[in-house]
Protein backbone atom coordinates (compact mmCIF):
# COMPACT_ATOMS: atom_id res chain seq x y z
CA UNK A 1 -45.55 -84.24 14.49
CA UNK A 2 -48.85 -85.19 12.54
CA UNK A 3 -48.89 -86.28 9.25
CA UNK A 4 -50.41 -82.24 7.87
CA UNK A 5 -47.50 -80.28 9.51
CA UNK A 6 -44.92 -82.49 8.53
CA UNK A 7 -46.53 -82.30 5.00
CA UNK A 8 -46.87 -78.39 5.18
CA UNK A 9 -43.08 -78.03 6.35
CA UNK A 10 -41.97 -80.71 3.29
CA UNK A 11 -43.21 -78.37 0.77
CA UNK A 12 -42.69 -74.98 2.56
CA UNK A 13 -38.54 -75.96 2.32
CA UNK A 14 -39.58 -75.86 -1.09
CA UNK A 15 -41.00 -72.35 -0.99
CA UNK A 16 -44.35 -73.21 -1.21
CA UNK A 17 -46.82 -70.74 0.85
CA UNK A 18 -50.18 -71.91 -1.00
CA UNK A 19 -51.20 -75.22 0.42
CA UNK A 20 -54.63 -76.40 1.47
CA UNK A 21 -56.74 -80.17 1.71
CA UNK A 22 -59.69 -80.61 0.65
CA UNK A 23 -61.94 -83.55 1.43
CA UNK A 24 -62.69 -85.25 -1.53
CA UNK A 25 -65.54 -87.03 0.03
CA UNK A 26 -68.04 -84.55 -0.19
CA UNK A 27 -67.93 -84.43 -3.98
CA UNK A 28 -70.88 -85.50 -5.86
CA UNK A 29 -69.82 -89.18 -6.67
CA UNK A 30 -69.75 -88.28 -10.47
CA UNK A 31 -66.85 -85.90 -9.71
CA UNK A 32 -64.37 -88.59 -8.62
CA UNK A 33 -65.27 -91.10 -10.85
CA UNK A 34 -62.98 -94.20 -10.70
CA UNK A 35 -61.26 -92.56 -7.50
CA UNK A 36 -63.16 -93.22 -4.46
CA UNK A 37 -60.69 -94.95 -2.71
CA UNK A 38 -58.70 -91.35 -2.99
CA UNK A 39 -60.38 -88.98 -0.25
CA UNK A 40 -57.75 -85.90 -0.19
CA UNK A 41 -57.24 -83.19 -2.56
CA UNK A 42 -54.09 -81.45 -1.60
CA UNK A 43 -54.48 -77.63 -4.06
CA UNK A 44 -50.88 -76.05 -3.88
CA UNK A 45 -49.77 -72.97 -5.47
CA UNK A 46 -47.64 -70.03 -6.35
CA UNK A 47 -48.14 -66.71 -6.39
CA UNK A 48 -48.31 -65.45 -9.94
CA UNK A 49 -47.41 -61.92 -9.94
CA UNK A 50 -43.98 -61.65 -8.36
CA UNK A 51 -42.47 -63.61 -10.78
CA UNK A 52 -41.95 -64.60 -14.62
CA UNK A 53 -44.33 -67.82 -16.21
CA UNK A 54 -41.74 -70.28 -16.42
CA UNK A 55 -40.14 -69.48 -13.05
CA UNK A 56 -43.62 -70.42 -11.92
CA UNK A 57 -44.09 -73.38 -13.87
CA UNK A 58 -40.83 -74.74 -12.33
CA UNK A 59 -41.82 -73.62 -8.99
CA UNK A 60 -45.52 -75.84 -9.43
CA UNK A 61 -43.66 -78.90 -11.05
CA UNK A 62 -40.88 -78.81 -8.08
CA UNK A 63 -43.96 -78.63 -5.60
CA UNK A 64 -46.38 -81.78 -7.10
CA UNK A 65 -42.58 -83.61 -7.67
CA UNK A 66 -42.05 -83.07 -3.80
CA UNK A 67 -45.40 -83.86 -2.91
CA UNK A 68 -45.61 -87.32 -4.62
CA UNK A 69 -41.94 -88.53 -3.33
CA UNK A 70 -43.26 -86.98 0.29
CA UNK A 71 -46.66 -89.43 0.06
CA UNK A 72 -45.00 -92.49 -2.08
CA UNK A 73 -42.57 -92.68 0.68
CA UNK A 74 -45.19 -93.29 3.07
CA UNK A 75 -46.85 -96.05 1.13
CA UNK A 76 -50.02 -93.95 -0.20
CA UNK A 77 -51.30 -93.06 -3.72
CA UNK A 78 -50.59 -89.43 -5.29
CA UNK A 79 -52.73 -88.69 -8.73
CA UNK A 80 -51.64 -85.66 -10.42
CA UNK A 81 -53.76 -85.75 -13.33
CA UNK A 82 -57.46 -83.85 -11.75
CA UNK A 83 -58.42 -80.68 -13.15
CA UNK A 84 -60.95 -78.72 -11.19
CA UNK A 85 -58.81 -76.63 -9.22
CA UNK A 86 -60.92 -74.10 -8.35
CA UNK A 87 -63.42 -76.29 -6.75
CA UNK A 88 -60.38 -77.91 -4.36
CA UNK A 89 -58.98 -74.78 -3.34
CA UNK A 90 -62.95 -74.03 -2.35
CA UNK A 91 -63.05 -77.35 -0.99
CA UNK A 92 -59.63 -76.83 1.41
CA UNK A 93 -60.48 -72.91 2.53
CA UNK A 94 -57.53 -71.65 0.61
CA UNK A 95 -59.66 -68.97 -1.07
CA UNK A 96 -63.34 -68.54 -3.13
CA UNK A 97 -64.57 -67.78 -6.51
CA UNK A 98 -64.23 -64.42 -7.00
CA UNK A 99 -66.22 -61.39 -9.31
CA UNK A 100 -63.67 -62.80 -11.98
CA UNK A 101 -64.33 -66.44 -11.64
CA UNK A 102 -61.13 -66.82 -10.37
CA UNK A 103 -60.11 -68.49 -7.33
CA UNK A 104 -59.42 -65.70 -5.00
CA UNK A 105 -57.77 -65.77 -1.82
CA UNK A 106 -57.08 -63.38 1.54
CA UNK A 107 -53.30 -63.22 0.56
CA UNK A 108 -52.71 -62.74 -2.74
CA UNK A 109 -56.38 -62.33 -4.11
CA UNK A 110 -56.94 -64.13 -7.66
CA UNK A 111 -52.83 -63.54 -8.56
CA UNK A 112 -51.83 -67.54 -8.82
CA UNK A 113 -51.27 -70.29 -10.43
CA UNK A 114 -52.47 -73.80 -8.65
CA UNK A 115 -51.90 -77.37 -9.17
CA UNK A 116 -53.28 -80.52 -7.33
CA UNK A 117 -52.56 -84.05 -6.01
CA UNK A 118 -55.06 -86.33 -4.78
CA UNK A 119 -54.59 -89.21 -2.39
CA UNK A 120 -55.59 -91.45 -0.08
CA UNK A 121 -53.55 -90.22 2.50
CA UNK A 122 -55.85 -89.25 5.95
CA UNK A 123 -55.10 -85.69 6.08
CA UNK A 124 -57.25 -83.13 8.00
CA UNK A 125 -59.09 -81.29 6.05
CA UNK A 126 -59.79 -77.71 5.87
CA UNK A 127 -63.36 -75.95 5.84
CA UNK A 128 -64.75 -75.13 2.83
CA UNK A 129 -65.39 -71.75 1.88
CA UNK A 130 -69.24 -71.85 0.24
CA UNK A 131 -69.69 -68.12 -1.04
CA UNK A 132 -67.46 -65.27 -2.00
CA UNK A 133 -66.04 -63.17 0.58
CA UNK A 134 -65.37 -60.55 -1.82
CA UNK A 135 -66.73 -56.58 -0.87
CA UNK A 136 -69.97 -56.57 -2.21
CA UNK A 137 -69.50 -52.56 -2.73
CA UNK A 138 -66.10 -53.55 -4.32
CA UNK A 139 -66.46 -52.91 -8.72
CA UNK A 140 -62.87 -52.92 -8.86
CA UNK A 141 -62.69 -56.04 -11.21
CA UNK A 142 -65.79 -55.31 -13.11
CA UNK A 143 -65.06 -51.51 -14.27
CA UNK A 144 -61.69 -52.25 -15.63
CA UNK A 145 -62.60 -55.20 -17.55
CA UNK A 146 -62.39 -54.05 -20.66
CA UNK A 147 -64.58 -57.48 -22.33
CA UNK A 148 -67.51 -56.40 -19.99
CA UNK A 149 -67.39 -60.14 -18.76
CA UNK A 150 -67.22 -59.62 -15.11
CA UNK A 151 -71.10 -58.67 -14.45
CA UNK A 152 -70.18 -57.85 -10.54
CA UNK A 153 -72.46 -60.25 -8.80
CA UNK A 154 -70.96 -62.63 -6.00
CA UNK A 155 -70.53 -66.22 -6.77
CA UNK A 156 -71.84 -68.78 -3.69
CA UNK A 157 -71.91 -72.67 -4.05
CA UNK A 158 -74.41 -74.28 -5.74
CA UNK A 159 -74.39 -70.93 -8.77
CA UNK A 160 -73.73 -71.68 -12.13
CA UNK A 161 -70.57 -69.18 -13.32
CA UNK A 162 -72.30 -67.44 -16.21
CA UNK A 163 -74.75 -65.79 -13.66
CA UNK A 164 -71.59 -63.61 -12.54
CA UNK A 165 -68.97 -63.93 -14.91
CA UNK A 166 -69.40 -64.25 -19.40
CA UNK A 167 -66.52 -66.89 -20.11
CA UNK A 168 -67.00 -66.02 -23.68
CA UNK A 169 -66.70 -62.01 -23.48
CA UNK A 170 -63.51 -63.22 -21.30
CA UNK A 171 -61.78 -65.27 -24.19
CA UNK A 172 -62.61 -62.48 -27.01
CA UNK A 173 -61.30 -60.44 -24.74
CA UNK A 174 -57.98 -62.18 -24.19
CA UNK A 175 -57.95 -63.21 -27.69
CA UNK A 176 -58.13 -59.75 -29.22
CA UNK A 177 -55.51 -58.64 -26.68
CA UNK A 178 -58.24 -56.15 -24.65
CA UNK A 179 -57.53 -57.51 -21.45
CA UNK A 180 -53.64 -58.16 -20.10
CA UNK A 181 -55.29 -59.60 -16.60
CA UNK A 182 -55.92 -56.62 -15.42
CA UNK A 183 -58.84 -57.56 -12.71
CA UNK A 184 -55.88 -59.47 -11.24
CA UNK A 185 -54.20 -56.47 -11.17
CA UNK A 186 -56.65 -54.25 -9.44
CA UNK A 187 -58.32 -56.98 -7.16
CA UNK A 188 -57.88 -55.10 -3.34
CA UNK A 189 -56.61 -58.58 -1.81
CA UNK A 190 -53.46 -58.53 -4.40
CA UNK A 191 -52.03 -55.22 -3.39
């Protein structure tokens, strides 16, 4: 068995369904920092709509606690403390940036919650995904945001956010209690 199935079959025993690898290789060398010598991202999640916050929490904490104990006992390095998790689960083909600026995949659309290792374990790598695959037609997101901070255009690598998407409508939004997620509730791939 090679070294990604026996990882994907470690952490699907713990329920985990989200799980991708990104090669952290191809980052722009300012991304990684002090961390060259790590060149896999492994982006797991849970899906965030069947059940309550801190069941997920506890789901995402089991998940990164069986991922470091599956790579420590193999002699490699897990770091758990990297915070663009968007741009791994991009990086690994688990999903793009969706009209919402959220990562959005085929299975569950933008409805989860993600958290990351990286290492310097050899996995294989997915391909990245480098532009949205969401409908162009599809306003779904956009006319029931309530902040007017989705602006409906289609996010591709290499585009700054605020040419689709108005982080700061977003947070007013959420702040003066407008909004309740509800472009992850209407997004077509969470239904």
């Amino acid at each position: 068995m090679n070294l990604n199935q026996e990882f994907i079959d470690r952490l699907n025993a713990e329920d985990c369904k989200i799980i991708g690898f990104a090669d952290l290789r191809i980052l722009p060398e300012g991304l990684r920092k002090d961390r060259e010598h790590l060149i896999t991202g492994i982006i797991m999640g849970a899906e965030n709509s069947a059940y309550p916050a801190e069941h997920i929490k506890a789901s995402l904490d089991r998940f990164i606690t069986a991922v470091v104990q599956f790579l420590e006992e193999r002699g490699y390095e897990a770091k758990t403390d990297y915070k663009p998790l968007k741009m791994l689960g991009t990086l690994s083909g688990i999903g793009w940036i969706g009209k919402s600026a959220m990562l959005t995949t085929k299975t569950v659309g933008p409805a989860l919650r993600l958290n990351c290792v990286l290492t310097d374990a050899p996995f294989e790598c997915g391909t990245p995904i480098i532009k949205s695959l969401c409908p162009p037609e599809c306003m779904a997101c956009t006319d029931i945001c309530p902040a007017n901070a989705i602006k409906g255009g289609l996010w591709e690598q290499g585009i700054h956010r605020d040419e689709f998407f108005d982080v700061d409508a977003c947070i007013k939004g959420r702040k003066d209690m407008l909004c309740g997620a509800k472009c992850i509730s209407v997004c077509p791939f969470n239904q």
